[in-house]
PDB file of N, CA and C in Angstrom:
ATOM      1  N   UNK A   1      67.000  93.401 113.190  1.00  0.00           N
ATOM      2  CA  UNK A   1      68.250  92.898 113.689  1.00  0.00           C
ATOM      3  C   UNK A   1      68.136  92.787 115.213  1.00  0.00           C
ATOM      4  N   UNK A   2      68.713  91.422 115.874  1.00  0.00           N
ATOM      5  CA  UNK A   2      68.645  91.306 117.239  1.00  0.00           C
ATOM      6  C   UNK A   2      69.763  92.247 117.765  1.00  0.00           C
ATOM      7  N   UNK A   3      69.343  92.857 118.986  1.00  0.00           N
ATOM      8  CA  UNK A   3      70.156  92.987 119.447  1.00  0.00           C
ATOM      9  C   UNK A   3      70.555  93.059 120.767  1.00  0.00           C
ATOM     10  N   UNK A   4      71.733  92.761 121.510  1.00  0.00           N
ATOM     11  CA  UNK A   4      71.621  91.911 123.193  1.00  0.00           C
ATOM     12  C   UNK A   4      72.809  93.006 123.240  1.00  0.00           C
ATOM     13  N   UNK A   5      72.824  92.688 124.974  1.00  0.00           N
ATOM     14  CA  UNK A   5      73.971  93.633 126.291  1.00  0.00           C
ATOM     15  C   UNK A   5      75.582  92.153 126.006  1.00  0.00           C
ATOM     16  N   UNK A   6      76.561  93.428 125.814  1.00  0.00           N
ATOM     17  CA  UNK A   6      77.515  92.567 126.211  1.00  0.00           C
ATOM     18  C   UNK A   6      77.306  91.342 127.190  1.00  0.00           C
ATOM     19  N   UNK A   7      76.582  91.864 128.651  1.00  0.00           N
ATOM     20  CA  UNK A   7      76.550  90.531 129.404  1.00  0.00           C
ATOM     21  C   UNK A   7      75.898  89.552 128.782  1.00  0.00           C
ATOM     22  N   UNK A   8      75.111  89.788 128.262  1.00  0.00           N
ATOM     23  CA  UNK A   8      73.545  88.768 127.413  1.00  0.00           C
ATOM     24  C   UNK A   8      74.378  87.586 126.036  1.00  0.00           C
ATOM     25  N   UNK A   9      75.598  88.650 125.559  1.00  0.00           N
ATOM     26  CA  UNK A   9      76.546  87.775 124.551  1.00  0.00           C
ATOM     27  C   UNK A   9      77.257  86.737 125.608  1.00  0.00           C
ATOM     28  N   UNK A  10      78.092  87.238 126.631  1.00  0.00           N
ATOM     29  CA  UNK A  10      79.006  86.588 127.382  1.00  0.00           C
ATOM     30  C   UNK A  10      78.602  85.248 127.944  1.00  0.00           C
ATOM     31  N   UNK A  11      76.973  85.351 128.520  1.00  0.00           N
ATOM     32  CA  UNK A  11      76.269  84.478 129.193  1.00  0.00           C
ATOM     33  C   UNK A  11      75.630  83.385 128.239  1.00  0.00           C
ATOM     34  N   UNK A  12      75.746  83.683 126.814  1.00  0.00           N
ATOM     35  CA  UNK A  12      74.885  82.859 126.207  1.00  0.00           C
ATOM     36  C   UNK A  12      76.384  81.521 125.670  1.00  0.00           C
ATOM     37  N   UNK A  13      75.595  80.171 125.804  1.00  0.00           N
ATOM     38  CA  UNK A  13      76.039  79.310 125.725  1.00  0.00           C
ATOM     39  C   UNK A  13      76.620  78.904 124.603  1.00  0.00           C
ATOM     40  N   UNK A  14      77.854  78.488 124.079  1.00  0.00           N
ATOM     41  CA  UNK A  14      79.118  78.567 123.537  1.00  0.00           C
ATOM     42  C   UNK A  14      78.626  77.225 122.160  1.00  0.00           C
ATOM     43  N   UNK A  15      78.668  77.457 121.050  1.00  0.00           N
ATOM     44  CA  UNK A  15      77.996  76.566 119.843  1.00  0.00           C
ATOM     45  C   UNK A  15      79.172  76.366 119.397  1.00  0.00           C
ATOM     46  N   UNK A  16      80.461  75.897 120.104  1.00  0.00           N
ATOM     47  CA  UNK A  16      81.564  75.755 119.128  1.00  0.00           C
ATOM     48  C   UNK A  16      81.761  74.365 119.509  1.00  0.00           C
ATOM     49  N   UNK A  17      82.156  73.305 118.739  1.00  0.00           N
ATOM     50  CA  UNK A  17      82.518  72.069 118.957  1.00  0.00           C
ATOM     51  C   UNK A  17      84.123  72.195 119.467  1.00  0.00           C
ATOM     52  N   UNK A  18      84.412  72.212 120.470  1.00  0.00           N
ATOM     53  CA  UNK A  18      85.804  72.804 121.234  1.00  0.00           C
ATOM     54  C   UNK A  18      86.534  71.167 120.995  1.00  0.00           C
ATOM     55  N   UNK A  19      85.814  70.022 121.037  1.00  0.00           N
ATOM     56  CA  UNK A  19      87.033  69.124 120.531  1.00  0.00           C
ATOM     57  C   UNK A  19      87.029  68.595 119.154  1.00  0.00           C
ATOM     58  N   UNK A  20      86.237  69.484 118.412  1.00  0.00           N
ATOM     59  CA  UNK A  20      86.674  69.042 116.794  1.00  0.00           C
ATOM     60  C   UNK A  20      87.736  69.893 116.443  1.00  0.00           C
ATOM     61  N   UNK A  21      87.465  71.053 117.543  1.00  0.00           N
ATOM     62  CA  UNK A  21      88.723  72.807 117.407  1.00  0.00           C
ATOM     63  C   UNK A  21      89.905  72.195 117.270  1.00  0.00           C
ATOM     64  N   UNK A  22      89.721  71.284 118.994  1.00  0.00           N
ATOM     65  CA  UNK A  22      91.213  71.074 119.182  1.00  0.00           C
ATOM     66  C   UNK A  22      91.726  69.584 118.191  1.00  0.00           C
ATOM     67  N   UNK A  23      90.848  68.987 118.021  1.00  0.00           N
ATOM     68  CA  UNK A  23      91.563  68.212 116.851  1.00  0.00           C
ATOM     69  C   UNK A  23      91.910  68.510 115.164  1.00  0.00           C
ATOM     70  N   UNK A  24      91.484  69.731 115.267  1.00  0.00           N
ATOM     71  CA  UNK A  24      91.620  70.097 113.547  1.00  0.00           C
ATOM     72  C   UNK A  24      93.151  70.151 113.844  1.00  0.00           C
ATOM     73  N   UNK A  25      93.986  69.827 112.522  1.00  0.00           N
ATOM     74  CA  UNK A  25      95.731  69.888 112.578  1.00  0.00           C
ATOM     75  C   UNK A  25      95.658  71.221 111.601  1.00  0.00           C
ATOM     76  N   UNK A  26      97.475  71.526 111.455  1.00  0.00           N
ATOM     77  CA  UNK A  26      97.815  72.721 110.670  1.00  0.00           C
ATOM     78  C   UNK A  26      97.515  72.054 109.505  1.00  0.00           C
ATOM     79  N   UNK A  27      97.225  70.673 109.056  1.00  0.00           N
ATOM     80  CA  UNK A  27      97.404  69.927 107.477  1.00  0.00           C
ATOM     81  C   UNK A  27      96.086  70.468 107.311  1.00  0.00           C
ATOM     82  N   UNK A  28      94.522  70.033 108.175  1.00  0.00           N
ATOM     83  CA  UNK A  28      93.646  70.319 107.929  1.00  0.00           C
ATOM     84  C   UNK A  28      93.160  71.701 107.864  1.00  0.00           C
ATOM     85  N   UNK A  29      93.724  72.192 108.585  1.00  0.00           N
ATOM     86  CA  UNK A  29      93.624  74.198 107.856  1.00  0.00           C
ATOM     87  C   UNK A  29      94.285  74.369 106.098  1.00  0.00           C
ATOM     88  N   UNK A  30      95.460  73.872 106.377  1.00  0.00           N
ATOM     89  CA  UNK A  30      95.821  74.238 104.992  1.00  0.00           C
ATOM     90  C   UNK A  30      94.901  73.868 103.714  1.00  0.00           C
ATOM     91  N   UNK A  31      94.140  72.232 103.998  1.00  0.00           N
ATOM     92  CA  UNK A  31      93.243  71.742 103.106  1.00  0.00           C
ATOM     93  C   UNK A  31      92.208  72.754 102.994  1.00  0.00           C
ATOM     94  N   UNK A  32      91.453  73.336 104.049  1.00  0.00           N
ATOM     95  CA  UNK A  32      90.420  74.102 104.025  1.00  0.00           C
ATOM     96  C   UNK A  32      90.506  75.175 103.240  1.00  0.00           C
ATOM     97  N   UNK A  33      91.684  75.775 103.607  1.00  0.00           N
ATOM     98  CA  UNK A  33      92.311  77.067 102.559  1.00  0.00           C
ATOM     99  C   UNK A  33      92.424  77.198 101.342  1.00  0.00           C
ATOM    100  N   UNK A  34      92.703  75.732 100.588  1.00  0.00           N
ATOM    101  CA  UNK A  34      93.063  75.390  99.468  1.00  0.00           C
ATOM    102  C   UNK A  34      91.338  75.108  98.834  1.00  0.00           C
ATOM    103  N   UNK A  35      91.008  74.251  99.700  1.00  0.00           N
ATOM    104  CA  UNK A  35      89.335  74.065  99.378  1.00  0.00           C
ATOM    105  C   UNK A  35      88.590  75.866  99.316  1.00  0.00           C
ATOM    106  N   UNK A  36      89.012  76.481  99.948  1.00  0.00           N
ATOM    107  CA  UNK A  36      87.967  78.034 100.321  1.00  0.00           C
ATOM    108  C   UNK A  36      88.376  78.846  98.729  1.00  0.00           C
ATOM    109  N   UNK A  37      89.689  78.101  98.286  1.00  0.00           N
ATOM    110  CA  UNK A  37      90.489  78.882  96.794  1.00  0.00           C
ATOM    111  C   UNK A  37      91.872  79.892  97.223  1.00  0.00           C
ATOM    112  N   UNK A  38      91.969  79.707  98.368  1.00  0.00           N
ATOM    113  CA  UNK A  38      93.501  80.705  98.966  1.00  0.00           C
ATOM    114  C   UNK A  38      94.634  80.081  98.384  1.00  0.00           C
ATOM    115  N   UNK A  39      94.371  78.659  97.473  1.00  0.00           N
ATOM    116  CA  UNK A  39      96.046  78.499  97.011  1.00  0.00           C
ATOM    117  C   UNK A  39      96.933  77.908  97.646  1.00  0.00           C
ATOM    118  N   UNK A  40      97.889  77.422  97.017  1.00  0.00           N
ATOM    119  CA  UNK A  40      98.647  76.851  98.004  1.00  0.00           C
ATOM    120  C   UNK A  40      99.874  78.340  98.169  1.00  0.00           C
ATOM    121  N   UNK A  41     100.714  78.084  99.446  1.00  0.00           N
ATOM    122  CA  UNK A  41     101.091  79.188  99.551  1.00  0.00           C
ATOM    123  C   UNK A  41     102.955  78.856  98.951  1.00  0.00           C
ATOM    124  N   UNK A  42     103.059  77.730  98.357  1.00  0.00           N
ATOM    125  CA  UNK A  42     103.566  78.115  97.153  1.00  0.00           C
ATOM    126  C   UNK A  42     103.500  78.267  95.970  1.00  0.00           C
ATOM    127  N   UNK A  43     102.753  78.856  95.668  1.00  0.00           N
ATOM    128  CA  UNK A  43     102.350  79.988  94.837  1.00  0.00           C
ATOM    129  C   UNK A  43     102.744  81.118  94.974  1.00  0.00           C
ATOM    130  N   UNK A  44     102.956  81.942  96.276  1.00  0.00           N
ATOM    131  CA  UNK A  44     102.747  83.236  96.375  1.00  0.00           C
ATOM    132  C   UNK A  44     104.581  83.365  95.948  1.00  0.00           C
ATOM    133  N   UNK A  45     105.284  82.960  95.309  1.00  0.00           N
ATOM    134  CA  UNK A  45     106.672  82.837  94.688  1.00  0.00           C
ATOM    135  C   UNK A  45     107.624  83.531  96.342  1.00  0.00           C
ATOM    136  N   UNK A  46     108.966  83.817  95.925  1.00  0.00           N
ATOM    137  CA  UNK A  46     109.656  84.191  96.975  1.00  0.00           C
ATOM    138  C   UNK A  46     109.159  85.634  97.783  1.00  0.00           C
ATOM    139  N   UNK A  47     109.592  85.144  99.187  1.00  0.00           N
ATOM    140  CA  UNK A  47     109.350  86.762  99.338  1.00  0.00           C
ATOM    141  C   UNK A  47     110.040  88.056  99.150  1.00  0.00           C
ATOM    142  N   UNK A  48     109.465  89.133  99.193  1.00  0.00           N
ATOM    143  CA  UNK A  48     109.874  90.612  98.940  1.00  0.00           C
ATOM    144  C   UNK A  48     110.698  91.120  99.558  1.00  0.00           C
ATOM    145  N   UNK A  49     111.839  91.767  99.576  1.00  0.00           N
ATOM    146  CA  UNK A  49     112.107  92.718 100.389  1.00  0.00           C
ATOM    147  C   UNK A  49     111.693  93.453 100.879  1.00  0.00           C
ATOM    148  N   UNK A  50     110.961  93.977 101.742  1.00  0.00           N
ATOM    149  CA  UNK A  50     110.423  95.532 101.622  1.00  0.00           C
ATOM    150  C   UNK A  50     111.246  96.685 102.225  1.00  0.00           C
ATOM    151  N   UNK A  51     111.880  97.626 101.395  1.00  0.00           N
ATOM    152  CA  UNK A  51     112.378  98.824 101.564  1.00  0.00           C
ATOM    153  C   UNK A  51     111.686  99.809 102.238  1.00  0.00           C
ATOM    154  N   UNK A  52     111.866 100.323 103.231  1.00  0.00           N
ATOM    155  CA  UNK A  52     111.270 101.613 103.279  1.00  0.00           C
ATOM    156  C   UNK A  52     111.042 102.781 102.507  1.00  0.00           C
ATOM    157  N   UNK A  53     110.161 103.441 102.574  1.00  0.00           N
ATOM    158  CA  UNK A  53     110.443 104.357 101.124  1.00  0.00           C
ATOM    159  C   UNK A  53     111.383 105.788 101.735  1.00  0.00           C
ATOM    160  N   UNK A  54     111.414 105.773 102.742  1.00  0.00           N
ATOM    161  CA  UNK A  54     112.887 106.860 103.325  1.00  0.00           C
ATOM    162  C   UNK A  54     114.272 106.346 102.930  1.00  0.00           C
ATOM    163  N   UNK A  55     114.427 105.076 103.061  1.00  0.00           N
ATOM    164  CA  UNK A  55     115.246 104.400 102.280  1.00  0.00           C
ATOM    165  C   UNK A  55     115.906 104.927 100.838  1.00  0.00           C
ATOM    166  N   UNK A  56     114.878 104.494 100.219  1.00  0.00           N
ATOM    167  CA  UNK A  56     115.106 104.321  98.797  1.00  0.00           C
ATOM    168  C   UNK A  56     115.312 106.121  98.549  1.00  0.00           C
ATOM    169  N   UNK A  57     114.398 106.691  99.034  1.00  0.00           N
ATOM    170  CA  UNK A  57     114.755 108.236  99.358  1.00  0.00           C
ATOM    171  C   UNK A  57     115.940 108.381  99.099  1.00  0.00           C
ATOM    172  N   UNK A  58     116.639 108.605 100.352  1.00  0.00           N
ATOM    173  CA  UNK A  58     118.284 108.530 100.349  1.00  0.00           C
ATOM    174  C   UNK A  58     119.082 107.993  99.630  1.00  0.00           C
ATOM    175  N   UNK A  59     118.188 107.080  99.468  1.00  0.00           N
ATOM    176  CA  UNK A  59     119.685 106.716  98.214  1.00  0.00           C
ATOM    177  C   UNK A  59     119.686 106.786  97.076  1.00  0.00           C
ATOM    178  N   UNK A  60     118.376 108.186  96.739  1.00  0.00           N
ATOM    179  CA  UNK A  60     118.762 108.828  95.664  1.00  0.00           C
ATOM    180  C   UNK A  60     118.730 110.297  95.887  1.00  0.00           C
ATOM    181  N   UNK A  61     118.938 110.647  97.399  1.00  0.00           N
ATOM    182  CA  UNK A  61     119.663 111.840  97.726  1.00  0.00           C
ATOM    183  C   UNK A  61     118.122 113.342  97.320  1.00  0.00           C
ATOM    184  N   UNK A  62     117.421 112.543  97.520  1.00  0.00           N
ATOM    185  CA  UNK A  62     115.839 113.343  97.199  1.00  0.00           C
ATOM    186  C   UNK A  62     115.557 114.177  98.237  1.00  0.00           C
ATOM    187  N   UNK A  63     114.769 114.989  98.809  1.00  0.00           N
ATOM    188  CA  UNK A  63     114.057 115.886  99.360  1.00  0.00           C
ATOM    189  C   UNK A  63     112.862 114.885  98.892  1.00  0.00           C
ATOM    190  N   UNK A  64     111.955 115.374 100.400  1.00  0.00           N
ATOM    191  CA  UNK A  64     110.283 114.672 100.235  1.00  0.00           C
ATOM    192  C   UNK A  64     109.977 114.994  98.876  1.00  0.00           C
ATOM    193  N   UNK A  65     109.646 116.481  98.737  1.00  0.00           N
ATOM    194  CA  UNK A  65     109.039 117.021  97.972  1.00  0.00           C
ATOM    195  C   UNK A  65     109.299 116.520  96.641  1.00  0.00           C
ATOM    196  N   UNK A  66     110.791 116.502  96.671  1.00  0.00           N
ATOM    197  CA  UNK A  66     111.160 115.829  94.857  1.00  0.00           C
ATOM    198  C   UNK A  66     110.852 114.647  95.043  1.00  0.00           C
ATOM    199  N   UNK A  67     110.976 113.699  95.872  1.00  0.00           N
ATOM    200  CA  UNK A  67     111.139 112.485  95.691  1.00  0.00           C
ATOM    201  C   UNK A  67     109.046 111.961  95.310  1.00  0.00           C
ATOM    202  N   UNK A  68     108.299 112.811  96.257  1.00  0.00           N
ATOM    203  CA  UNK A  68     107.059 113.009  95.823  1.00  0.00           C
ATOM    204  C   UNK A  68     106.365 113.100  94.675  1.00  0.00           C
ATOM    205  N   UNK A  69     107.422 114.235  93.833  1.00  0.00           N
ATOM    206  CA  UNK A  69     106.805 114.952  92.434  1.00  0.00           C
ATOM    207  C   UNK A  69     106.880 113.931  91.812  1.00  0.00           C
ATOM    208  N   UNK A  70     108.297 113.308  92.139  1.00  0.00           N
ATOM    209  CA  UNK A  70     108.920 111.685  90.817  1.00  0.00           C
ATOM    210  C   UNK A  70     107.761 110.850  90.658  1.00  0.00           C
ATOM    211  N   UNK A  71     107.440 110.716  92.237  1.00  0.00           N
ATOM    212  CA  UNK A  71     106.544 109.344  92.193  1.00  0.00           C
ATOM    213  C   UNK A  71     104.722 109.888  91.517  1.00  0.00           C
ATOM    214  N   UNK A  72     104.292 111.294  91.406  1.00  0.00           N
ATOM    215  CA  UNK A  72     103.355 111.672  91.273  1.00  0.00           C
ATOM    216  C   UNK A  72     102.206 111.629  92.426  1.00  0.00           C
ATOM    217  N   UNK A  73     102.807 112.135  93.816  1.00  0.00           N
ATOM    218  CA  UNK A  73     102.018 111.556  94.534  1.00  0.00           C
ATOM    219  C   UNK A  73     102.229 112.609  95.955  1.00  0.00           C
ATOM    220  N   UNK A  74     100.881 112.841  96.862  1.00  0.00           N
ATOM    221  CA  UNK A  74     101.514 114.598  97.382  1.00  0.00           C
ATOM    222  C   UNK A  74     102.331 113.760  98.216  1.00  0.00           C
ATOM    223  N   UNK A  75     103.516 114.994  98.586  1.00  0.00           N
ATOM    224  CA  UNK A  75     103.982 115.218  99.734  1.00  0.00           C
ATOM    225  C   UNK A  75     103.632 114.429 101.505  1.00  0.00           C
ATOM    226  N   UNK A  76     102.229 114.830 101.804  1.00  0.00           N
ATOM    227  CA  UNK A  76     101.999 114.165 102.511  1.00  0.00           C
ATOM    228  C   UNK A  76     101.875 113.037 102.893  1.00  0.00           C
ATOM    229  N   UNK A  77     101.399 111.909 101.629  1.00  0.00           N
ATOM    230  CA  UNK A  77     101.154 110.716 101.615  1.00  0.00           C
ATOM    231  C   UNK A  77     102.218 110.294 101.677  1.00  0.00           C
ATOM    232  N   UNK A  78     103.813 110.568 101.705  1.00  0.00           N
ATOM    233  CA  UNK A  78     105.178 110.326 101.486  1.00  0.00           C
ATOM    234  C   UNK A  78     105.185 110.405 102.835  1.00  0.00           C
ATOM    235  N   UNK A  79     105.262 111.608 103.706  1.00  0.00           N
ATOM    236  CA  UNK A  79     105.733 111.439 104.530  1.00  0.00           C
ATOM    237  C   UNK A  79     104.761 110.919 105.629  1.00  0.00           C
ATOM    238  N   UNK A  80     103.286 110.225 105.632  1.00  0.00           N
ATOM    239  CA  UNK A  80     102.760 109.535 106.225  1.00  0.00           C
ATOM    240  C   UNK A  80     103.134 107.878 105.891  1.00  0.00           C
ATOM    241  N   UNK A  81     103.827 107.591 105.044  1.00  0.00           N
ATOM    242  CA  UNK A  81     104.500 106.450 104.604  1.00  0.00           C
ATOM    243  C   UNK A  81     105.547 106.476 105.530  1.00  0.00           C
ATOM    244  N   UNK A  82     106.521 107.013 105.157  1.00  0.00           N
ATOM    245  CA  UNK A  82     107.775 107.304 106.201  1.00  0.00           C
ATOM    246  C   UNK A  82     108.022 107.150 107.668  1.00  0.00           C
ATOM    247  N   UNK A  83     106.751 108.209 108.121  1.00  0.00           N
ATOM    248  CA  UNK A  83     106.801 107.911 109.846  1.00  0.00           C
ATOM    249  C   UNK A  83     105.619 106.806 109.982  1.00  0.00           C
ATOM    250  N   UNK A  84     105.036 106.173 109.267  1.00  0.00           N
ATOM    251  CA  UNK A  84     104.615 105.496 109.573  1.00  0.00           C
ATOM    252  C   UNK A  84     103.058 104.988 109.938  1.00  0.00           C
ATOM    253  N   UNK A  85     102.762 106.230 109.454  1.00  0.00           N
ATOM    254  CA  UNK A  85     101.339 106.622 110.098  1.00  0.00           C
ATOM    255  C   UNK A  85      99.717 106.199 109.148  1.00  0.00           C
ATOM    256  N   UNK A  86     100.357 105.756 108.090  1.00  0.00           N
ATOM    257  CA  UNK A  86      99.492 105.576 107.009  1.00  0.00           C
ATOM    258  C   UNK A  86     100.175 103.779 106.528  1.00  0.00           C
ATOM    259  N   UNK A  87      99.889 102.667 105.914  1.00  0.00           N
ATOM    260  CA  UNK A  87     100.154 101.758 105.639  1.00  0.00           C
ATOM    261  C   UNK A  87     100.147 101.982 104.240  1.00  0.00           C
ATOM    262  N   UNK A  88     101.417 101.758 103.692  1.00  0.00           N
ATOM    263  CA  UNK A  88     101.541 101.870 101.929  1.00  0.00           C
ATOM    264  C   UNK A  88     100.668 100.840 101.003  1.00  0.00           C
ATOM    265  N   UNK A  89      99.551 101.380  99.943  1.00  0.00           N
ATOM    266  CA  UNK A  89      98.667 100.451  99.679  1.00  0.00           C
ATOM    267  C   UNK A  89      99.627  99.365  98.948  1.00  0.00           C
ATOM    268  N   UNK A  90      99.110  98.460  98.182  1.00  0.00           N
ATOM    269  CA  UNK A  90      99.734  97.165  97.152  1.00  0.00           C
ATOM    270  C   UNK A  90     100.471  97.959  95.672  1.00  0.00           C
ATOM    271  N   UNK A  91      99.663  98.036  95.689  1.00  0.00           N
ATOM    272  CA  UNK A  91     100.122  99.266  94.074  1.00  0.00           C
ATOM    273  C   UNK A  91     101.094 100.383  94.501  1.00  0.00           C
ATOM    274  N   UNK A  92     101.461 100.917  95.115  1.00  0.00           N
ATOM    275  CA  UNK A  92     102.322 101.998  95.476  1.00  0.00           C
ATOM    276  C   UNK A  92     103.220 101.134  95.963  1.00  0.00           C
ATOM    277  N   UNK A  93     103.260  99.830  97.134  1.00  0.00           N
ATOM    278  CA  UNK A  93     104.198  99.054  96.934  1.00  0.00           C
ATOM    279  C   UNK A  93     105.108  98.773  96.175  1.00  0.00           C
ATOM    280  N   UNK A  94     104.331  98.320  94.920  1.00  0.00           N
ATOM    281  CA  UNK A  94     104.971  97.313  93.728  1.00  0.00           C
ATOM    282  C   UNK A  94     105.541  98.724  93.426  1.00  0.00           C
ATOM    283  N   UNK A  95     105.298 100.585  93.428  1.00  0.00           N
ATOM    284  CA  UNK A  95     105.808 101.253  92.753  1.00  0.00           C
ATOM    285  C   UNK A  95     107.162 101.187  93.277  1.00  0.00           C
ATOM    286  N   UNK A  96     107.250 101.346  94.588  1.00  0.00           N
ATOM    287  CA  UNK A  96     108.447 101.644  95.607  1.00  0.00           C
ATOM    288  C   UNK A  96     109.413 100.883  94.857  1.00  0.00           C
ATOM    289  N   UNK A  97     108.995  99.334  95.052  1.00  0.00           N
ATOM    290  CA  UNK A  97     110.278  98.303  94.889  1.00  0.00           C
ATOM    291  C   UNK A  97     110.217  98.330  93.599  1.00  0.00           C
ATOM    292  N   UNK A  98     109.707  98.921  92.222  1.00  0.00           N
ATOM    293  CA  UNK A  98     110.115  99.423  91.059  1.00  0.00           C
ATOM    294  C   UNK A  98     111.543 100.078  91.001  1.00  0.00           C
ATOM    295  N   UNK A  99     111.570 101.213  91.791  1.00  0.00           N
ATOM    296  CA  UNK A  99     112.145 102.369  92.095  1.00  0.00           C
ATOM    297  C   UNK A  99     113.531 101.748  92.620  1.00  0.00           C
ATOM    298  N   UNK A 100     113.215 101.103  93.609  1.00  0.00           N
ATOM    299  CA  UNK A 100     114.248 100.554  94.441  1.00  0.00           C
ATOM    300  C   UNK A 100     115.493  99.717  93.632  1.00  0.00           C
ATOM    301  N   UNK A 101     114.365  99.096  92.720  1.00  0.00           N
ATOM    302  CA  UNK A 101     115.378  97.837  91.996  1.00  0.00           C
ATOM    303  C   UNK A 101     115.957  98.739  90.578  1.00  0.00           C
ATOM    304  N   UNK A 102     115.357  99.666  89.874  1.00  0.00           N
ATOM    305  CA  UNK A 102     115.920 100.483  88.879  1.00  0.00           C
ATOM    306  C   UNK A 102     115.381 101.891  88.817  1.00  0.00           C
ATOM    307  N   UNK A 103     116.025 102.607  89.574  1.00  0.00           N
ATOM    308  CA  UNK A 103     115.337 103.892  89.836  1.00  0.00           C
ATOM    309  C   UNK A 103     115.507 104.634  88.321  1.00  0.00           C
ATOM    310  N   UNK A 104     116.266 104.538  87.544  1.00  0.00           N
ATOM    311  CA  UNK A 104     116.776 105.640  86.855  1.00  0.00           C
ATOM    312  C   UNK A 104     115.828 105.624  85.232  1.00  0.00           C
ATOM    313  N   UNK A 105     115.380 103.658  84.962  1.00  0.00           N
ATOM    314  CA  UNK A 105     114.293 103.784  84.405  1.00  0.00           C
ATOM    315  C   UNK A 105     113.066 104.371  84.540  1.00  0.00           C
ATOM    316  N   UNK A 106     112.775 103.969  86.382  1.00  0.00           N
ATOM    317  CA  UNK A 106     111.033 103.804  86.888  1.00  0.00           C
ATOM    318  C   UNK A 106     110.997 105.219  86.504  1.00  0.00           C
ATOM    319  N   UNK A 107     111.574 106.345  87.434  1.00  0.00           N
ATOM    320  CA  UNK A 107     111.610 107.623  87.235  1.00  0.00           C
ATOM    321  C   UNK A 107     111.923 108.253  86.123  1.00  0.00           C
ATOM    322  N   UNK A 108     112.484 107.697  85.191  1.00  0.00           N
ATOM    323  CA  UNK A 108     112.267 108.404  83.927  1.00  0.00           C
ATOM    324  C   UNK A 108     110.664 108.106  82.850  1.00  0.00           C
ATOM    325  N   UNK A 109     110.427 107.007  83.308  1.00  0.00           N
ATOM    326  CA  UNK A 109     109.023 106.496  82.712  1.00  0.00           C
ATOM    327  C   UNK A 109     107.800 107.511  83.564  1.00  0.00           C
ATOM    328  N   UNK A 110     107.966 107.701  84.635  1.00  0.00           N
ATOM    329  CA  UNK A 110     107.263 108.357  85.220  1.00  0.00           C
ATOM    330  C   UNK A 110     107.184 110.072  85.024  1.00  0.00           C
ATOM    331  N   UNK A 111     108.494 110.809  84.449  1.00  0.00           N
ATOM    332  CA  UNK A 111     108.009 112.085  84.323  1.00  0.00           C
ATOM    333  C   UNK A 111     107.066 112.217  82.939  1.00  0.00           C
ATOM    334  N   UNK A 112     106.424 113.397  83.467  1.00  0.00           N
ATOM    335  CA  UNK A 112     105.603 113.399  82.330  1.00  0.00           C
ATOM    336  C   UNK A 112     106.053 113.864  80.731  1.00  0.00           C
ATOM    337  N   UNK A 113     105.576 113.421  79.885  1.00  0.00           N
ATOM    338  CA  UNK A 113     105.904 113.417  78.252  1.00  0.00           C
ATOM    339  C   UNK A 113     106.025 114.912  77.771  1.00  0.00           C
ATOM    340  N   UNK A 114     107.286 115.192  77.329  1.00  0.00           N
ATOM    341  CA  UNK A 114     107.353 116.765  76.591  1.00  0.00           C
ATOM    342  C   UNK A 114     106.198 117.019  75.554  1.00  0.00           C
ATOM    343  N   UNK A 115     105.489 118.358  75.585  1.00  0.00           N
ATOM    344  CA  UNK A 115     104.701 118.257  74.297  1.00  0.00           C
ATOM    345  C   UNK A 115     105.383 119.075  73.154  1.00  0.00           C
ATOM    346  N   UNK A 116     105.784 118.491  72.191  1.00  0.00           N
ATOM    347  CA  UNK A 116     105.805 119.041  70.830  1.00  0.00           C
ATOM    348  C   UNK A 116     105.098 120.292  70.741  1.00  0.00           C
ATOM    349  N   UNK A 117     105.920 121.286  70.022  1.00  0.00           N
ATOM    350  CA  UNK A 117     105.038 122.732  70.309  1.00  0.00           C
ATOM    351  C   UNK A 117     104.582 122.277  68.406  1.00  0.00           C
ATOM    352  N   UNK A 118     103.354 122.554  68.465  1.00  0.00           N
ATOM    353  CA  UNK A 118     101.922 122.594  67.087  1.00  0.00           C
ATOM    354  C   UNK A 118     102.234 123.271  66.187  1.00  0.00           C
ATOM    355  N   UNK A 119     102.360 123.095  65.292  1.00  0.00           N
ATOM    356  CA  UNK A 119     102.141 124.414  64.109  1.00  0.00           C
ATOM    357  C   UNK A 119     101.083 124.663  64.042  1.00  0.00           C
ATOM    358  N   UNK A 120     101.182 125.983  63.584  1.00  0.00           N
ATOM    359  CA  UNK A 120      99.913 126.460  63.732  1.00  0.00           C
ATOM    360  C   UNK A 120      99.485 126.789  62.277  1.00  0.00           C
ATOM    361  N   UNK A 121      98.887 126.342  61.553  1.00  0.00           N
ATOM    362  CA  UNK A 121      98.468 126.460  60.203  1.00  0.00           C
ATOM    363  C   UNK A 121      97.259 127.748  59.920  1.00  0.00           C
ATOM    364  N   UNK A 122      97.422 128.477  59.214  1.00  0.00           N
ATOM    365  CA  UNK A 122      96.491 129.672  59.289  1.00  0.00           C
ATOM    366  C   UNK A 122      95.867 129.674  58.149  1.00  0.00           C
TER     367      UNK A 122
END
């Protein structure tokens, strides 16, 4: 692998066609996008709300900790969601605005299943 000094990048001479740059339009990006397989971007249907999950918290009157246990998920990762410090992945997303839009199902689907106590056959 080559490898050069910041100055040695800075100084070396520029391979970009700067007036095909400036003539590409927003139509011809979008074609490219569509050509690369990104879709058209209606497709991606309406957008989301996104709730905070302190939000949705409150307004079911939770503590971290419970509101944590519901979702199956520690404590911490809740409240690194919250202040902000962590970015909520896609899937925990879609859980949130589950929650948000029918809490009383999501969270009941989510505790875990009573077990039937066994007979015990001797």
């Amino acid at each position: 692998m080559a490898r050069m000094t910041l100055e040695e990048a800075v100084a070396r001479p520029s391979t970009i066609d700067r007036a095909k740059l400036d003539a590409t339009t927003e139509d011809d990006i979008r074609r490219y996008q569509v050509e690369d397989g990104y879709g058209d971007e209606r497709d991606l249907g309406d957008p989301v709300e996104i709730v905070p999950p302190g939000v949705i918290r409150a307004r079911l009157a939770m503590t971290q900790q419970e509101f944590a246990a519901a979702l199956r998920i520690p404590v911490g990762t809740l409240r690194n969601w919250e202040q902000g410090r962590t970015a909520i992945e896609p899937a925990a997303r879609s859980l949130l605005d589950a929650v948000w839009r029918d809490p009383v199902a999501v969270l009941a689907a989510l505790r875990p299943p009573r077990r039937e106590p066994t007979s015990q056959v001797g």
